[in-house]
PDB file of N, CA and C in Angstrom:
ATOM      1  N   UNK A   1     -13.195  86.895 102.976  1.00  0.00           N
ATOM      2  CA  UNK A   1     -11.956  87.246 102.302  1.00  0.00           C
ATOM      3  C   UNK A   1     -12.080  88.648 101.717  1.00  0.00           C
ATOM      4  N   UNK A   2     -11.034  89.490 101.850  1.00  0.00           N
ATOM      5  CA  UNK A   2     -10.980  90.913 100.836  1.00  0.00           C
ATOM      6  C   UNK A   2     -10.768  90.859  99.543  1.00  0.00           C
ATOM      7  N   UNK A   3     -10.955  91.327  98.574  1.00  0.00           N
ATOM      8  CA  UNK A   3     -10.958  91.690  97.441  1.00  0.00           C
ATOM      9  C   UNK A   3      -9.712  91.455  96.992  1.00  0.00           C
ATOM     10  N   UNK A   4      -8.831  91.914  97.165  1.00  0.00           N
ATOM     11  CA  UNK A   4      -7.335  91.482  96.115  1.00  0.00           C
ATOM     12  C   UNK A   4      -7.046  90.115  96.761  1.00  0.00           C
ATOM     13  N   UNK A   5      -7.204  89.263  97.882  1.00  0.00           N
ATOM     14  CA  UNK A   5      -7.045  87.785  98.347  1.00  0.00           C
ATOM     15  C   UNK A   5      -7.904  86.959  97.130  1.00  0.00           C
ATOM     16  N   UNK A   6      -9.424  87.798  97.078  1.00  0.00           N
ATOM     17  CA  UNK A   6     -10.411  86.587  96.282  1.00  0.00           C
ATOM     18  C   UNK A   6      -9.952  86.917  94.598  1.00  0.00           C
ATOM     19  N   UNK A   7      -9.364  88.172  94.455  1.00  0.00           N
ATOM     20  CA  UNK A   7      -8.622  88.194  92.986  1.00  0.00           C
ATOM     21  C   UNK A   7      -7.488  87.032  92.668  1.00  0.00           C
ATOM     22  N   UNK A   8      -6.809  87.219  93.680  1.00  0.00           N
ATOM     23  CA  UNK A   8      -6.058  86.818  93.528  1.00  0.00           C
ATOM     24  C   UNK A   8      -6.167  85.014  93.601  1.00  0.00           C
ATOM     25  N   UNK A   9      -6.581  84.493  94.174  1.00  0.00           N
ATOM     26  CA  UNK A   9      -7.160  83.232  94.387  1.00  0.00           C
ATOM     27  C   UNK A   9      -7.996  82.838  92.706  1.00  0.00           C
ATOM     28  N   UNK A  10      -8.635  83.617  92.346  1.00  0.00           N
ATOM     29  CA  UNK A  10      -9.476  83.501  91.321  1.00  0.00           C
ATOM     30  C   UNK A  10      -8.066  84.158  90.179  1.00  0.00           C
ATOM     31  N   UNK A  11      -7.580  84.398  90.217  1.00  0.00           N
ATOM     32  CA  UNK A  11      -6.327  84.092  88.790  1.00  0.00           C
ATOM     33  C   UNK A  11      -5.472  83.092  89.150  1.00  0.00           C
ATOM     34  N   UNK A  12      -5.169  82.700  90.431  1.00  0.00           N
ATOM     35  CA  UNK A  12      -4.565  81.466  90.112  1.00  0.00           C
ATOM     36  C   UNK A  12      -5.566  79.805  89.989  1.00  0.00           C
ATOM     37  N   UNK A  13      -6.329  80.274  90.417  1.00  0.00           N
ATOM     38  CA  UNK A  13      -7.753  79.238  89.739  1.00  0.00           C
ATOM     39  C   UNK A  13      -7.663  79.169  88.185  1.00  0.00           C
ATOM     40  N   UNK A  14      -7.235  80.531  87.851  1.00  0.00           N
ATOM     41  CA  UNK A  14      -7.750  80.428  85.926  1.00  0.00           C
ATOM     42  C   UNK A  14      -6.499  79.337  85.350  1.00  0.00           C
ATOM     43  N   UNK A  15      -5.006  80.207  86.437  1.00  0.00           N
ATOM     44  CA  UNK A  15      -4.026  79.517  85.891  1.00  0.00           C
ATOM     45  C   UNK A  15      -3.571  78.325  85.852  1.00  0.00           C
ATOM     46  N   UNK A  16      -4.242  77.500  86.720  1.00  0.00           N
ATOM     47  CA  UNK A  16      -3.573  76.529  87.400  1.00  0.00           C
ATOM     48  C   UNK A  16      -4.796  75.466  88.308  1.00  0.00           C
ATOM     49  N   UNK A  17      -5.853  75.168  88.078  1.00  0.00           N
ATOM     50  CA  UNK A  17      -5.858  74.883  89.140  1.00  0.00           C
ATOM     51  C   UNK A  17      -5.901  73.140  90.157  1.00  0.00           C
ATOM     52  N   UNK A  18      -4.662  73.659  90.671  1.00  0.00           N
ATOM     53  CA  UNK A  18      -4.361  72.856  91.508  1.00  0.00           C
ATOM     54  C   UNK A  18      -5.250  72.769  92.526  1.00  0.00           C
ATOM     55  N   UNK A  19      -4.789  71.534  92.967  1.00  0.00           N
ATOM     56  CA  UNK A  19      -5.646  71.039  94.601  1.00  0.00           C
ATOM     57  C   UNK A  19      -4.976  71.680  95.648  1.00  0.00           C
ATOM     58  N   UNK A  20      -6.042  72.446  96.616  1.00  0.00           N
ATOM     59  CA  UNK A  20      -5.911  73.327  97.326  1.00  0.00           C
ATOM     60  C   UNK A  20      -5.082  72.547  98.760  1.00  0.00           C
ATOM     61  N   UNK A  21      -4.819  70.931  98.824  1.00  0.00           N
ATOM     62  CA  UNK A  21      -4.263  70.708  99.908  1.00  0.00           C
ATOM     63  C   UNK A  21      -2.557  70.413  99.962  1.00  0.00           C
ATOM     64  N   UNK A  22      -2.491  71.036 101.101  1.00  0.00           N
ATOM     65  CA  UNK A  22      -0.707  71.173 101.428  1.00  0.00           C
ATOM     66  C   UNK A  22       0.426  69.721 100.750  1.00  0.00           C
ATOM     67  N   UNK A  23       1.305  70.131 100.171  1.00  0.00           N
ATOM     68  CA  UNK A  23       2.396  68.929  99.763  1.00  0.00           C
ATOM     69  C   UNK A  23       2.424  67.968 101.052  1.00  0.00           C
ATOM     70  N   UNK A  24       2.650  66.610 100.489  1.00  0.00           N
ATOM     71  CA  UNK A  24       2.451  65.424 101.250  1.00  0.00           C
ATOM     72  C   UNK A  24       3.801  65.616 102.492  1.00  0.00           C
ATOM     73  N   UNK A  25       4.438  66.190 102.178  1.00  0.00           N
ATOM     74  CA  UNK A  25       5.919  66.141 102.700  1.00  0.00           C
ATOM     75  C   UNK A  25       5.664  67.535 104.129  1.00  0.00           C
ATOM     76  N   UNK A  26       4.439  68.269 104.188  1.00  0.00           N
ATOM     77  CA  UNK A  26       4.213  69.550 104.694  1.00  0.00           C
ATOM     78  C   UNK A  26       2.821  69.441 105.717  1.00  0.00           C
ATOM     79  N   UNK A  27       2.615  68.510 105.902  1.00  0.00           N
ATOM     80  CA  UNK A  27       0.939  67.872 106.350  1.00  0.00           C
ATOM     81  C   UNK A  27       0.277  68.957 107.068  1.00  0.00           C
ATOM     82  N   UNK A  28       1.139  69.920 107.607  1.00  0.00           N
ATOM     83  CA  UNK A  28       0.653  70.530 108.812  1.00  0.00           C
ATOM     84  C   UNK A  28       0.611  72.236 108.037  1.00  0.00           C
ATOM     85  N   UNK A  29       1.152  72.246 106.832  1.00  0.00           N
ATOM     86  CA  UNK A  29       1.347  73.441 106.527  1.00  0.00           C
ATOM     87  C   UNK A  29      -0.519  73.768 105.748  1.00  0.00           C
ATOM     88  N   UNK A  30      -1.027  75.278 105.846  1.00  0.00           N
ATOM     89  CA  UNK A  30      -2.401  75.291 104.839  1.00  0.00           C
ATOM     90  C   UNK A  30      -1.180  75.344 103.234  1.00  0.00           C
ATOM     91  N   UNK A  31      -2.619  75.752 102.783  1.00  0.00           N
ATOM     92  CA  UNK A  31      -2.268  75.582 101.463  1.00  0.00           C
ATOM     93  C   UNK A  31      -1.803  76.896 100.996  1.00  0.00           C
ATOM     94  N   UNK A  32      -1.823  78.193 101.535  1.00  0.00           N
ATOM     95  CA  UNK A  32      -1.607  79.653 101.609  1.00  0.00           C
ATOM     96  C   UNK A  32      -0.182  79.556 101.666  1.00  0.00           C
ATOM     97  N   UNK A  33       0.419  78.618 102.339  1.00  0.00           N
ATOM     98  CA  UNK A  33       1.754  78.654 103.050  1.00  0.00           C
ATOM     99  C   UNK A  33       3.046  77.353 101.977  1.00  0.00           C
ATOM    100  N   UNK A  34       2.279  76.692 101.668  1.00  0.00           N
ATOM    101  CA  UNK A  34       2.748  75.601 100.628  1.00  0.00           C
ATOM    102  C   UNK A  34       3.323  76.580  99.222  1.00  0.00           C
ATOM    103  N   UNK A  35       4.301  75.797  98.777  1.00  0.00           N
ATOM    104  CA  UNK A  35       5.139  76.681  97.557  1.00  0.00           C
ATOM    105  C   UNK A  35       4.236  75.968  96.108  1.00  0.00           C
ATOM    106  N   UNK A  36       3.674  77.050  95.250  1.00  0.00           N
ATOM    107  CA  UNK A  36       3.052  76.851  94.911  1.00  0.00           C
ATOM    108  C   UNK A  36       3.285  75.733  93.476  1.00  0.00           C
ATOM    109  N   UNK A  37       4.547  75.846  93.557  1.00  0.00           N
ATOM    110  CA  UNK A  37       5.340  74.816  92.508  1.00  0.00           C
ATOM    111  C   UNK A  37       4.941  73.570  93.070  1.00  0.00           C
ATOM    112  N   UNK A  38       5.096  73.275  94.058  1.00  0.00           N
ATOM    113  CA  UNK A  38       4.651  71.850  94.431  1.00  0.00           C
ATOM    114  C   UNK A  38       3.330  71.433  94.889  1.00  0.00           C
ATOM    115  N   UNK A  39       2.520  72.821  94.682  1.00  0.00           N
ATOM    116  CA  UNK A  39       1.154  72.884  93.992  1.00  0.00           C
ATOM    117  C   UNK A  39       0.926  72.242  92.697  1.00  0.00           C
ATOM    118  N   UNK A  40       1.805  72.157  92.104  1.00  0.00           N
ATOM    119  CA  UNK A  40       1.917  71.745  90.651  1.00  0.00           C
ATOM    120  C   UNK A  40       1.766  72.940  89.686  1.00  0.00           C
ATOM    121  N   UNK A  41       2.529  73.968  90.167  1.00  0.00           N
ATOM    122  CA  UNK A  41       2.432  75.161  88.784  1.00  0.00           C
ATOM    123  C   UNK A  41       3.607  74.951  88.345  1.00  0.00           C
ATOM    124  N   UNK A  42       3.645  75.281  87.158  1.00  0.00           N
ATOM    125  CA  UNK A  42       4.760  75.098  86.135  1.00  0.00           C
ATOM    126  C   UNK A  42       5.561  76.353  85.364  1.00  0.00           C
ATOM    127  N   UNK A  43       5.994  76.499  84.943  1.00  0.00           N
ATOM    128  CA  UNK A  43       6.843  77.457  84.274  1.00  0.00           C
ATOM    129  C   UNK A  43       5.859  78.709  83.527  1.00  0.00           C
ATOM    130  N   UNK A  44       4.860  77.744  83.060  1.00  0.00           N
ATOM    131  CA  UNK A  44       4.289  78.699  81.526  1.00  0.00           C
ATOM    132  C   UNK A  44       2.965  79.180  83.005  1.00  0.00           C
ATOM    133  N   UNK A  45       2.674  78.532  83.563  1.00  0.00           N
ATOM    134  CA  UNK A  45       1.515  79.003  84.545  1.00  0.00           C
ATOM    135  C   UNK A  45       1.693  80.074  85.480  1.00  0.00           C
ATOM    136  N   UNK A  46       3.194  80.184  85.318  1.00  0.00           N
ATOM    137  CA  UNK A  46       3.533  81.123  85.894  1.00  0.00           C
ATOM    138  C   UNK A  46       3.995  82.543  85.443  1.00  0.00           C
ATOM    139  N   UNK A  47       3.852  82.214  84.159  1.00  0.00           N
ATOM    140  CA  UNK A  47       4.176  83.595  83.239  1.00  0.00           C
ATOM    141  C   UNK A  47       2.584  84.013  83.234  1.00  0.00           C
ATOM    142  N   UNK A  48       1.899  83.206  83.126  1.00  0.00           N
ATOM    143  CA  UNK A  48       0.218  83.851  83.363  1.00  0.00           C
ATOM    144  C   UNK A  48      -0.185  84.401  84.088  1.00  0.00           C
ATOM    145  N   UNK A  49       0.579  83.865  85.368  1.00  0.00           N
ATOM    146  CA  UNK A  49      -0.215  84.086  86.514  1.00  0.00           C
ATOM    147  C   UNK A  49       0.444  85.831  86.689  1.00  0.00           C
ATOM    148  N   UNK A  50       1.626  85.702  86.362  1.00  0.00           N
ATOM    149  CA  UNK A  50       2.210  87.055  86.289  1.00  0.00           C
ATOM    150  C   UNK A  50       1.337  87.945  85.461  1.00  0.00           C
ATOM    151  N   UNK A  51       0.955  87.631  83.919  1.00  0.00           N
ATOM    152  CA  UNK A  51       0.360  89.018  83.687  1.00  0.00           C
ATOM    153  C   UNK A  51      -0.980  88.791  84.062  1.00  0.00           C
ATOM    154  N   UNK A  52      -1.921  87.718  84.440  1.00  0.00           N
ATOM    155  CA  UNK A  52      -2.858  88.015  85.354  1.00  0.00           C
ATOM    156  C   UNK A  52      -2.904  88.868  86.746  1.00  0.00           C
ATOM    157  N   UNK A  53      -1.850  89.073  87.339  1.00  0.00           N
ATOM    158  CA  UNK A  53      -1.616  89.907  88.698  1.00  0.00           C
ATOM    159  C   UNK A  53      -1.305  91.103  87.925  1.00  0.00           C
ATOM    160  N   UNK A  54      -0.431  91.181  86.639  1.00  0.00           N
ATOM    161  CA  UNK A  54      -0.358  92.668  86.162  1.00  0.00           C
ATOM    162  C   UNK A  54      -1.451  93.039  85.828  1.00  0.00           C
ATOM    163  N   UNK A  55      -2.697  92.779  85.302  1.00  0.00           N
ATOM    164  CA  UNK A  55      -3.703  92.869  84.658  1.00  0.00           C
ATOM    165  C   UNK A  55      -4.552  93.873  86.330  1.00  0.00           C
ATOM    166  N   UNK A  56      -4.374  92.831  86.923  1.00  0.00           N
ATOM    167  CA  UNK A  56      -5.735  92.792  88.248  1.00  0.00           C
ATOM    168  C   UNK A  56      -4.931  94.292  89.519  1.00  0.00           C
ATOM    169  N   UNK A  57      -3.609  94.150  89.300  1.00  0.00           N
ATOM    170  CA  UNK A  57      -3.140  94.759  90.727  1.00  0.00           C
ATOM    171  C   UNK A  57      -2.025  95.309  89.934  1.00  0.00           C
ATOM    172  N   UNK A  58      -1.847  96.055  88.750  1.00  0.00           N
ATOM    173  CA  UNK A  58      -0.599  96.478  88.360  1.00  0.00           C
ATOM    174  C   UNK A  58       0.509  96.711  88.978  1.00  0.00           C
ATOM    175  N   UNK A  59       0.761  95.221  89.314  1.00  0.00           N
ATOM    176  CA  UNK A  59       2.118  94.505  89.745  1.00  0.00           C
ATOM    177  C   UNK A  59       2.797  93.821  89.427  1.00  0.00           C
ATOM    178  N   UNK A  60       4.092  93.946  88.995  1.00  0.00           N
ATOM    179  CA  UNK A  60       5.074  93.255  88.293  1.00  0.00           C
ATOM    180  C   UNK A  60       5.456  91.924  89.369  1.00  0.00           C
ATOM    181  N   UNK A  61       5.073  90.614  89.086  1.00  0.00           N
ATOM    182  CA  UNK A  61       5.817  89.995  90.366  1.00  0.00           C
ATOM    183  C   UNK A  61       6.743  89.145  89.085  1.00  0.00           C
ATOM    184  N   UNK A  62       7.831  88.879  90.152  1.00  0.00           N
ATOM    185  CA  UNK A  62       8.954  87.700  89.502  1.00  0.00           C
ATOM    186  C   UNK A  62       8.650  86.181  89.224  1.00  0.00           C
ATOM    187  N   UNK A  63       8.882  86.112  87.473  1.00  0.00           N
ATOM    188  CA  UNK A  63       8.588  84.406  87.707  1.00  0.00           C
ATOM    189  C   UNK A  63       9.725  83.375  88.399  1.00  0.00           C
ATOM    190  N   UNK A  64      10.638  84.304  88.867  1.00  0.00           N
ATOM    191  CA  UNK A  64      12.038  83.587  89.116  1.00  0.00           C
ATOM    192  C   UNK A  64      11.167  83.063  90.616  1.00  0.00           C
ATOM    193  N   UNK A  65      10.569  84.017  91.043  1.00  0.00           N
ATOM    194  CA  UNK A  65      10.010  83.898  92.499  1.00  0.00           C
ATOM    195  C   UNK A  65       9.355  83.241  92.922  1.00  0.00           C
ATOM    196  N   UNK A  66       8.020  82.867  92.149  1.00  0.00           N
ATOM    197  CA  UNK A  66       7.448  82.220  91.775  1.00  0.00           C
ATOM    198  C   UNK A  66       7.970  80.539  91.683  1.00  0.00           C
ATOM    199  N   UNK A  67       8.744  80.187  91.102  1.00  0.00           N
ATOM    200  CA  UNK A  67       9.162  79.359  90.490  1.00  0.00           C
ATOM    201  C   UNK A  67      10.475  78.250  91.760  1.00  0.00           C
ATOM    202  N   UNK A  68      10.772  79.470  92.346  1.00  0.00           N
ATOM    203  CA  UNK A  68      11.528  79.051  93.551  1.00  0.00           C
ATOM    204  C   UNK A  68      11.125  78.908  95.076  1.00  0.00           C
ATOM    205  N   UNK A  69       9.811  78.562  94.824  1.00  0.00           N
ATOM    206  CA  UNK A  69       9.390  78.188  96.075  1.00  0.00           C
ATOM    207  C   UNK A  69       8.459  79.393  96.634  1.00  0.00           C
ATOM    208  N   UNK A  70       7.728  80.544  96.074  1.00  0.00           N
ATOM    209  CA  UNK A  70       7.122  81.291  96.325  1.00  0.00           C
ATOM    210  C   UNK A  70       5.479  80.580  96.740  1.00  0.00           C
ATOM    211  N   UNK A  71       5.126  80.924  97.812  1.00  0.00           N
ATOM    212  CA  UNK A  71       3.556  80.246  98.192  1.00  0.00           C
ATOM    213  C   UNK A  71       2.365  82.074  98.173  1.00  0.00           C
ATOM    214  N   UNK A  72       1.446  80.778  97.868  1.00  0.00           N
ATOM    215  CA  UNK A  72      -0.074  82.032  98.023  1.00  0.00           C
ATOM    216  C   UNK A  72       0.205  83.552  98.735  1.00  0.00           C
ATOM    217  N   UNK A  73       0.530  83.139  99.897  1.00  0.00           N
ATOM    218  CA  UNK A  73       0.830  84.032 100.932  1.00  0.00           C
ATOM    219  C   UNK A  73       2.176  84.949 100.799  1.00  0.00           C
ATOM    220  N   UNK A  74       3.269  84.459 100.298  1.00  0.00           N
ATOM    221  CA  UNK A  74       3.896  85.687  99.707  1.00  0.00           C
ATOM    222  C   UNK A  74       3.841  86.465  98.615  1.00  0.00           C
ATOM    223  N   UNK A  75       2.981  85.826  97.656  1.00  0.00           N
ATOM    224  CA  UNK A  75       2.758  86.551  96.733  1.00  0.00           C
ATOM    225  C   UNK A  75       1.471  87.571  97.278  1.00  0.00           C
ATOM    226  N   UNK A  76       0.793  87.134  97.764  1.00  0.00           N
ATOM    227  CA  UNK A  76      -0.236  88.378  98.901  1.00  0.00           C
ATOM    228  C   UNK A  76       0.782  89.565  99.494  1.00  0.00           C
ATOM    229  N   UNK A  77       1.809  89.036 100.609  1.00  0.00           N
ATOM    230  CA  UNK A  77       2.390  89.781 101.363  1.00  0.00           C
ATOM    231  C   UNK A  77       3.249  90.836  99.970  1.00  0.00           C
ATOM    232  N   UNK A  78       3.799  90.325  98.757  1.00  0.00           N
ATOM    233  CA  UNK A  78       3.978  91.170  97.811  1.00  0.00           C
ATOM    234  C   UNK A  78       2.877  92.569  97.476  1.00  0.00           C
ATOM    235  N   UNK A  79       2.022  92.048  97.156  1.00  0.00           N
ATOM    236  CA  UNK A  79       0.947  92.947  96.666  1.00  0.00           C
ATOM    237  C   UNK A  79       0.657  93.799  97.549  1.00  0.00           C
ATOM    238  N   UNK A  80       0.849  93.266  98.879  1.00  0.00           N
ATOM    239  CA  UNK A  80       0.244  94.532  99.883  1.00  0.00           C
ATOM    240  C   UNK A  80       1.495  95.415 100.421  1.00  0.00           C
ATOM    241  N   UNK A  81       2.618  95.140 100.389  1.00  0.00           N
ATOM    242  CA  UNK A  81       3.620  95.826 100.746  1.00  0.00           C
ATOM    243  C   UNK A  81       4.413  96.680  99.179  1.00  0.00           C
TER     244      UNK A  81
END
């Protein structure tokens, strides 16, 4: 893994951490691709996880985004674009 993936993996570890396998309803999806709300993050885990990514990658991401179905992997594809 590169460096802002294992950052990033390792702040949502601090924030949250959920079990890394895909929603029951998604069997086939990884867990990169699963929305991370039905990871079981919550509202306040997600205001963390936000200034943890501001902290690590001075990046503003949205908790609206977050919160609406945003998975691992777009919040990656955020950071790198």
């Amino acid at each position: 893994m590169n460096r802002p993936v294992c950052v990033l993996v390792l702040c949502l570890a601090c924030v949250r951490p959920f079990s890394p396998a895909p929603p029951p309803d998604q069997p086939d999806a990884s867990a990169a691709d699963a929305p991370m709300v039905a990871l079981g993050l919550d509202s306040l885990q997600a205001l963390e996880l936000r200034r943890r990514v501001k902290v690590e990658f001075d990046h503003d991401l949205e908790v609206s985004a977050l919160l609406s179905g945003a998975s691992l992997a777009d919040v990656l594809a955020q950071l790198s674009g």
